[in-house]
Protein backbone atom coordinates (compact mmCIF):
# COMPACT_ATOMS: atom_id res chain seq x y z
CA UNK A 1 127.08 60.91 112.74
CA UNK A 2 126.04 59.40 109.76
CA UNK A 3 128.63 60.84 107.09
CA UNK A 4 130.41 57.99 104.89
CA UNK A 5 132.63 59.98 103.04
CA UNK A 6 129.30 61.40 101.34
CA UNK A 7 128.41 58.33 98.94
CA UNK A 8 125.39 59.58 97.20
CA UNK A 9 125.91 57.10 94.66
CA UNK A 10 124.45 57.70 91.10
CA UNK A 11 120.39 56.57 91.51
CA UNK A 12 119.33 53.99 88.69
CA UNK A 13 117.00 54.91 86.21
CA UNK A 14 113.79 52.90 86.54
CA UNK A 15 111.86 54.78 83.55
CA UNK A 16 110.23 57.74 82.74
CA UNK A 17 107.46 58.62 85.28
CA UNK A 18 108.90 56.02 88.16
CA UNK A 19 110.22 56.76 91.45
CA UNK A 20 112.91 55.07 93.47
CA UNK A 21 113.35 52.10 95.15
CA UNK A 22 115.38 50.05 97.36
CA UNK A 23 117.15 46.85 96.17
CA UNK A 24 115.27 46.56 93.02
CA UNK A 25 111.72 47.76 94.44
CA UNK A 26 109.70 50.58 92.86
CA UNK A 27 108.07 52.89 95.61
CA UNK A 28 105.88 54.90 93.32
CA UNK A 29 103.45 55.68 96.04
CA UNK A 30 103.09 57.66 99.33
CA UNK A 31 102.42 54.11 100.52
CA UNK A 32 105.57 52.06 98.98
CA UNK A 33 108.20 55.02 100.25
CA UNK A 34 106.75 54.50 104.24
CA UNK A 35 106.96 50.77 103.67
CA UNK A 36 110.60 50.73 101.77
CA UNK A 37 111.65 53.36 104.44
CA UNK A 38 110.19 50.88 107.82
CA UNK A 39 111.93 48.21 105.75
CA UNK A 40 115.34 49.81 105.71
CA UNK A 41 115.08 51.22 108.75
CA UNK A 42 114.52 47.83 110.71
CA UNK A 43 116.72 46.30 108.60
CA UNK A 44 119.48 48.83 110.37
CA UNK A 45 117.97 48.08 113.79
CA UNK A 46 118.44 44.37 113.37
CA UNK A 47 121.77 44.61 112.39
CA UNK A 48 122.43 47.27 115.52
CA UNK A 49 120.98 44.53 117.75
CA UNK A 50 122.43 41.94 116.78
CA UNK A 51 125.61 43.57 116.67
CA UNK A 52 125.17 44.81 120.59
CA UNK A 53 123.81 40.79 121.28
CA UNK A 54 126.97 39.91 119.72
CA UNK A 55 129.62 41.77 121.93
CA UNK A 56 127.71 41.13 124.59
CA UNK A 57 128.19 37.37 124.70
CA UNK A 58 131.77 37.98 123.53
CA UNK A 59 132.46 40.45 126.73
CA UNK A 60 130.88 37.80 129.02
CA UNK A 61 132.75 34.89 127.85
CA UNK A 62 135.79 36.91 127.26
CA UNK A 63 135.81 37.96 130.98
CA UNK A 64 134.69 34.49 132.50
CA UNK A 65 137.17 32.58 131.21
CA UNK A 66 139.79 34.85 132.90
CA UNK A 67 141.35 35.77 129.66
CA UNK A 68 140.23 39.53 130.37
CA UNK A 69 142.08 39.85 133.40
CA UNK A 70 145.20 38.24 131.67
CA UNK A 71 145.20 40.73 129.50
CA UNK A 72 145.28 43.69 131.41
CA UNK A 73 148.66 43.17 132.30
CA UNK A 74 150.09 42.55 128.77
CA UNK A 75 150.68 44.74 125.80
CA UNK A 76 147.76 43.00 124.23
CA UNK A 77 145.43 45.13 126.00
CA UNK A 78 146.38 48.10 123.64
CA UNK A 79 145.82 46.26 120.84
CA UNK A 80 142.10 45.29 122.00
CA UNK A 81 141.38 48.33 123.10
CA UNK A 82 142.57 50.31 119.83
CA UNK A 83 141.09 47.70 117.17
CA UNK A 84 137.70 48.70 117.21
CA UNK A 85 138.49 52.31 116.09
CA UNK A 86 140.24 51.01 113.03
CA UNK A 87 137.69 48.73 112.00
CA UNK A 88 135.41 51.97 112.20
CA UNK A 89 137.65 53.82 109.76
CA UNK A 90 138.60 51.71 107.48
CA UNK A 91 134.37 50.77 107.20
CA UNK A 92 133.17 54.55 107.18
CA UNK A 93 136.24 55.75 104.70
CA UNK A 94 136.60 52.70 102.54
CA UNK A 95 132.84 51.69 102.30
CA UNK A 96 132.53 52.96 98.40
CA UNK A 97 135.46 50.72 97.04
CA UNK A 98 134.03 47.49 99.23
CA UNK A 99 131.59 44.36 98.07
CA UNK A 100 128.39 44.52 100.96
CA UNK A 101 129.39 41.17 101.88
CA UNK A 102 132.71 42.48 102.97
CA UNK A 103 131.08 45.42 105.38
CA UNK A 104 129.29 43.18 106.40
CA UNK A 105 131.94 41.28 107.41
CA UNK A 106 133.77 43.74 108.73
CA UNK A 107 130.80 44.85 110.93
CA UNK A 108 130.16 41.50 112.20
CA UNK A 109 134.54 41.19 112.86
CA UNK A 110 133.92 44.61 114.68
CA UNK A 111 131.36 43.76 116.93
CA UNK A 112 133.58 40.69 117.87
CA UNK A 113 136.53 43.38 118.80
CA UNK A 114 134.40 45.42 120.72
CA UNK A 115 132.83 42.56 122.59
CA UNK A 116 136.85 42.19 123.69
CA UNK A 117 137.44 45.57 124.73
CA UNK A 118 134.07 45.72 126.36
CA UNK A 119 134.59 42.59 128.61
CA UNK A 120 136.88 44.79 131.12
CA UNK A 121 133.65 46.14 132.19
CA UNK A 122 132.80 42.81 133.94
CA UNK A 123 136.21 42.97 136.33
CA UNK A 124 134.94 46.38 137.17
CA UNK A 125 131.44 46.59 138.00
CA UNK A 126 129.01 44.25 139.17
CA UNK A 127 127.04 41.89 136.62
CA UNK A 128 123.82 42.83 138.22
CA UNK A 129 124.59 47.10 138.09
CA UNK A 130 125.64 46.31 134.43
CA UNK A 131 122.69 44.73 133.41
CA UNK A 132 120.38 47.50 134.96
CA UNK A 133 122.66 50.31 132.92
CA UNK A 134 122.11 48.64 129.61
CA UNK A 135 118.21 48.18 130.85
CA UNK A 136 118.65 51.77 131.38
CA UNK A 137 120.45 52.88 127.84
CA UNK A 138 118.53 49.96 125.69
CA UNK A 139 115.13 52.29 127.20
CA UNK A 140 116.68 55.87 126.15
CA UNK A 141 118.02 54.27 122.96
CA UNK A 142 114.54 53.47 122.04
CA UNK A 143 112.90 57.13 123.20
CA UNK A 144 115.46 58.94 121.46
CA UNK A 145 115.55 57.38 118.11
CA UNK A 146 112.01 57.25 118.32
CA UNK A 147 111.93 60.94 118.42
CA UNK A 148 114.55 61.30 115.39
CA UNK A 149 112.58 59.07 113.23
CA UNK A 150 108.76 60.95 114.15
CA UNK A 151 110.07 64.87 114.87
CA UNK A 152 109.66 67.05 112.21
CA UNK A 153 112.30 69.27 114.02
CA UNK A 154 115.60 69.72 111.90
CA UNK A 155 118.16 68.31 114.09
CA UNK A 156 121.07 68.99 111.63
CA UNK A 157 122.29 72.35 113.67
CA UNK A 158 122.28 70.23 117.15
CA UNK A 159 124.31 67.59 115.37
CA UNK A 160 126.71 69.89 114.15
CA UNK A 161 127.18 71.25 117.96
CA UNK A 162 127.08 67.98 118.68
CA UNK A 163 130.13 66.64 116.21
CA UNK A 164 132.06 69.91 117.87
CA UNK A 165 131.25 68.50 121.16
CA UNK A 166 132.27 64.83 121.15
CA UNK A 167 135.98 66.04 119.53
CA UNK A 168 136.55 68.28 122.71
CA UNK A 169 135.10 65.44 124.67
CA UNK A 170 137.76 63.19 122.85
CA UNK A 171 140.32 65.47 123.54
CA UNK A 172 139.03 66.03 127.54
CA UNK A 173 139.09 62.04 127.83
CA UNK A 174 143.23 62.13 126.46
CA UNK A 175 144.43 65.16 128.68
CA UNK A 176 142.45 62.83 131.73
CA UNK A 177 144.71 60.32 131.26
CA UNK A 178 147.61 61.67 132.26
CA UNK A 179 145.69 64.00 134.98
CA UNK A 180 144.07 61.51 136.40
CA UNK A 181 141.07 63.50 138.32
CA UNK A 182 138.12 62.14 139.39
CA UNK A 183 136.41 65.60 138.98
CA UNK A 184 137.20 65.64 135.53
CA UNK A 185 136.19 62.12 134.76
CA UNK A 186 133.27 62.76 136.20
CA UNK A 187 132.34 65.85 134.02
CA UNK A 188 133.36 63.76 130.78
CA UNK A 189 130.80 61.09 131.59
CA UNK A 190 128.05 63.50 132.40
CA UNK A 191 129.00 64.93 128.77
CA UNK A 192 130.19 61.89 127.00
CA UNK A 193 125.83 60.94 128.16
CA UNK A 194 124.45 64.12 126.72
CA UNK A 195 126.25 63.98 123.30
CA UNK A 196 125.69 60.42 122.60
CA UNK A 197 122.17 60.74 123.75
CA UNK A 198 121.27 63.78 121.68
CA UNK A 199 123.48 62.05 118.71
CA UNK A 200 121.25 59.16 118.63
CA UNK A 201 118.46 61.45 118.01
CA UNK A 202 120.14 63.22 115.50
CA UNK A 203 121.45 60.21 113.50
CA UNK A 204 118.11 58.50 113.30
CA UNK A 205 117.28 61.01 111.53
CA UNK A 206 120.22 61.35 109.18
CA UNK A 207 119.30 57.40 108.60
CA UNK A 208 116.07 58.23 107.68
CA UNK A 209 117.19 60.99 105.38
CA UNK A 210 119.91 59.16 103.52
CA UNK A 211 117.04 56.23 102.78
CA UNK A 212 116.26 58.39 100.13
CA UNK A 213 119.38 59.34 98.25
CA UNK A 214 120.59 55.23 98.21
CA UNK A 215 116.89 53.69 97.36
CA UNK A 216 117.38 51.94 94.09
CA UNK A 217 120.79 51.86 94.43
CA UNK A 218 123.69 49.32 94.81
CA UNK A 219 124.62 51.54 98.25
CA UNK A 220 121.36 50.68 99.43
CA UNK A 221 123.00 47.44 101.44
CA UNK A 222 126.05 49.52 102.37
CA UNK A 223 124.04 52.17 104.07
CA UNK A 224 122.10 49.63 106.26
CA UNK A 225 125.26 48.32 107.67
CA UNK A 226 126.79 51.74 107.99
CA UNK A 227 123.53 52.93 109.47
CA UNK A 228 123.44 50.54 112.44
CA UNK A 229 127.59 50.71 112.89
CA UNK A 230 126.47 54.63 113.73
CA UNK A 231 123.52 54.07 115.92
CA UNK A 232 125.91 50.59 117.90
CA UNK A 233 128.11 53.55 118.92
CA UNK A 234 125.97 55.97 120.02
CA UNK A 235 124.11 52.87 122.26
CA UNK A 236 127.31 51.84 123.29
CA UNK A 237 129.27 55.22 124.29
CA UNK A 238 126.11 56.38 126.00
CA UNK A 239 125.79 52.61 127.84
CA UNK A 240 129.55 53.28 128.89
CA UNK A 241 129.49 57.04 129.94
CA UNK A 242 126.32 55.65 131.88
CA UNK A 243 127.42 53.08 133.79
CA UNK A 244 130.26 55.39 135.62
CA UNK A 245 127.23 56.44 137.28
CA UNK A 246 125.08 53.52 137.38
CA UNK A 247 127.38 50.74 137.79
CA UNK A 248 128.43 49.50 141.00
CA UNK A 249 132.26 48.81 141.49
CA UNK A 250 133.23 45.26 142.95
């Protein structure tokens, strides 16, 4: 889902007869583009990681100390729960008017807020079932993006069914709160698994495309943080739809 509000910042001249670069570096060869393109593309994958690390320990500290379980029963929970989604707009829409540092920021502030929302998890399903779901999604994660990044496939028409999909999944997962049926539920996680698995696919390769309208320019660091805030959610809505049929309840 890798559309920030279309950027395509201005590329900087680096003389007649050069090619682009990333953060200053020319890639005049065949050679230079693979390695700038690995680069940034790790570069995303570290920050993804560390981001998931990050919420991870948050969610299991969160619930140990009892502090999760307080919460469910106050207002606060709402707040938690809703946080993350506006630290997700306010990074994707206001990304061109911020300093790196501050998206940065931001991304590291969300993963903190997610990490809070997450920990209800851990009053609801077993430690050991959740650590054999995120076994399970960290080992798709890696097959699907793999295939984004190597396919020479176009996968822009599946992401646009895709988009269509996750908004009437959105929409599903509101009306079930107020129905309340398990049937129901249980279709939106089979779904809720399919999008988010063929929309890692599909943004790995947006990534990889988008390295090459921000090389050489001052987006360049933007884009890497934006890049793994994409791919975070699409590990962590498929780990979530996952574990409703992987996770054992307590």
């Amino acid at each position: 889902m890798a559309n920030w509000n279309d950027p395509q910042p201005p590329r900087q001249s680096t003389g007649f007869g050069a090619s682009p670069s990333l953060n200053g570096e020319v890639i005049g060869t065949r050679a230079g583009i693979d390695a700038g393109l690995r680069r940034y593309m790790l570069s995303i994958y570290n920050y993804m990681a560390s981001g998931v690390l990050l919420s991870g320990v948050v969610a299991m500290l969160f619930a140990s100390s009892g502090m999760a379980a307080a919460m469910m029963v106050t207002p606060l929970k709402w707040v938690i729960m809703l946080a993350p989604l506006g630290f997700v707009f306010g990074m994707s829409l206001g990304a061109n008017r911020m300093q790196t540092s501050t998206l940065q920021a931001l991304f590291w502030g969300f993963c903190v807020v997610m990490g809070l929302s997450l920990s209800t998890i851990f009053l609801v399903f077993t430690g050991a079932s959740i650590a054999t779901t995120f076994v399970s999604t960290a080992a798709a994660f890696a097959g699907l993006s793999l295939y984004g990044y190597t396919t020479k496939r176009d996968l822009s028409g599946m992401g646009t069914f895709l988009i269509m999909g996750l908004i009437g999944l959105m929409v599903a997962m509101v009306v079930n709160i107020f129905v309340q049926s398990s049937a129901m539920q249980f279709v939106i996680s089979a779904a809720g698994v399919l999008i988010f698995a063929g929309l890692t696919a599909y943004d790995t390769q947006k990534l990889r495309a988008i390295y090459y309208q921000v090389a050489g320019t001052d987006f360049a660091g933007k884009a890497v943080v934006l890049g793994a805030l994409n791919l975070y959610l699409d590990f962590i809505n498929m780990f979530q739809f996952l574990l409703t049929f992987l996770g054992d309840r307590r």
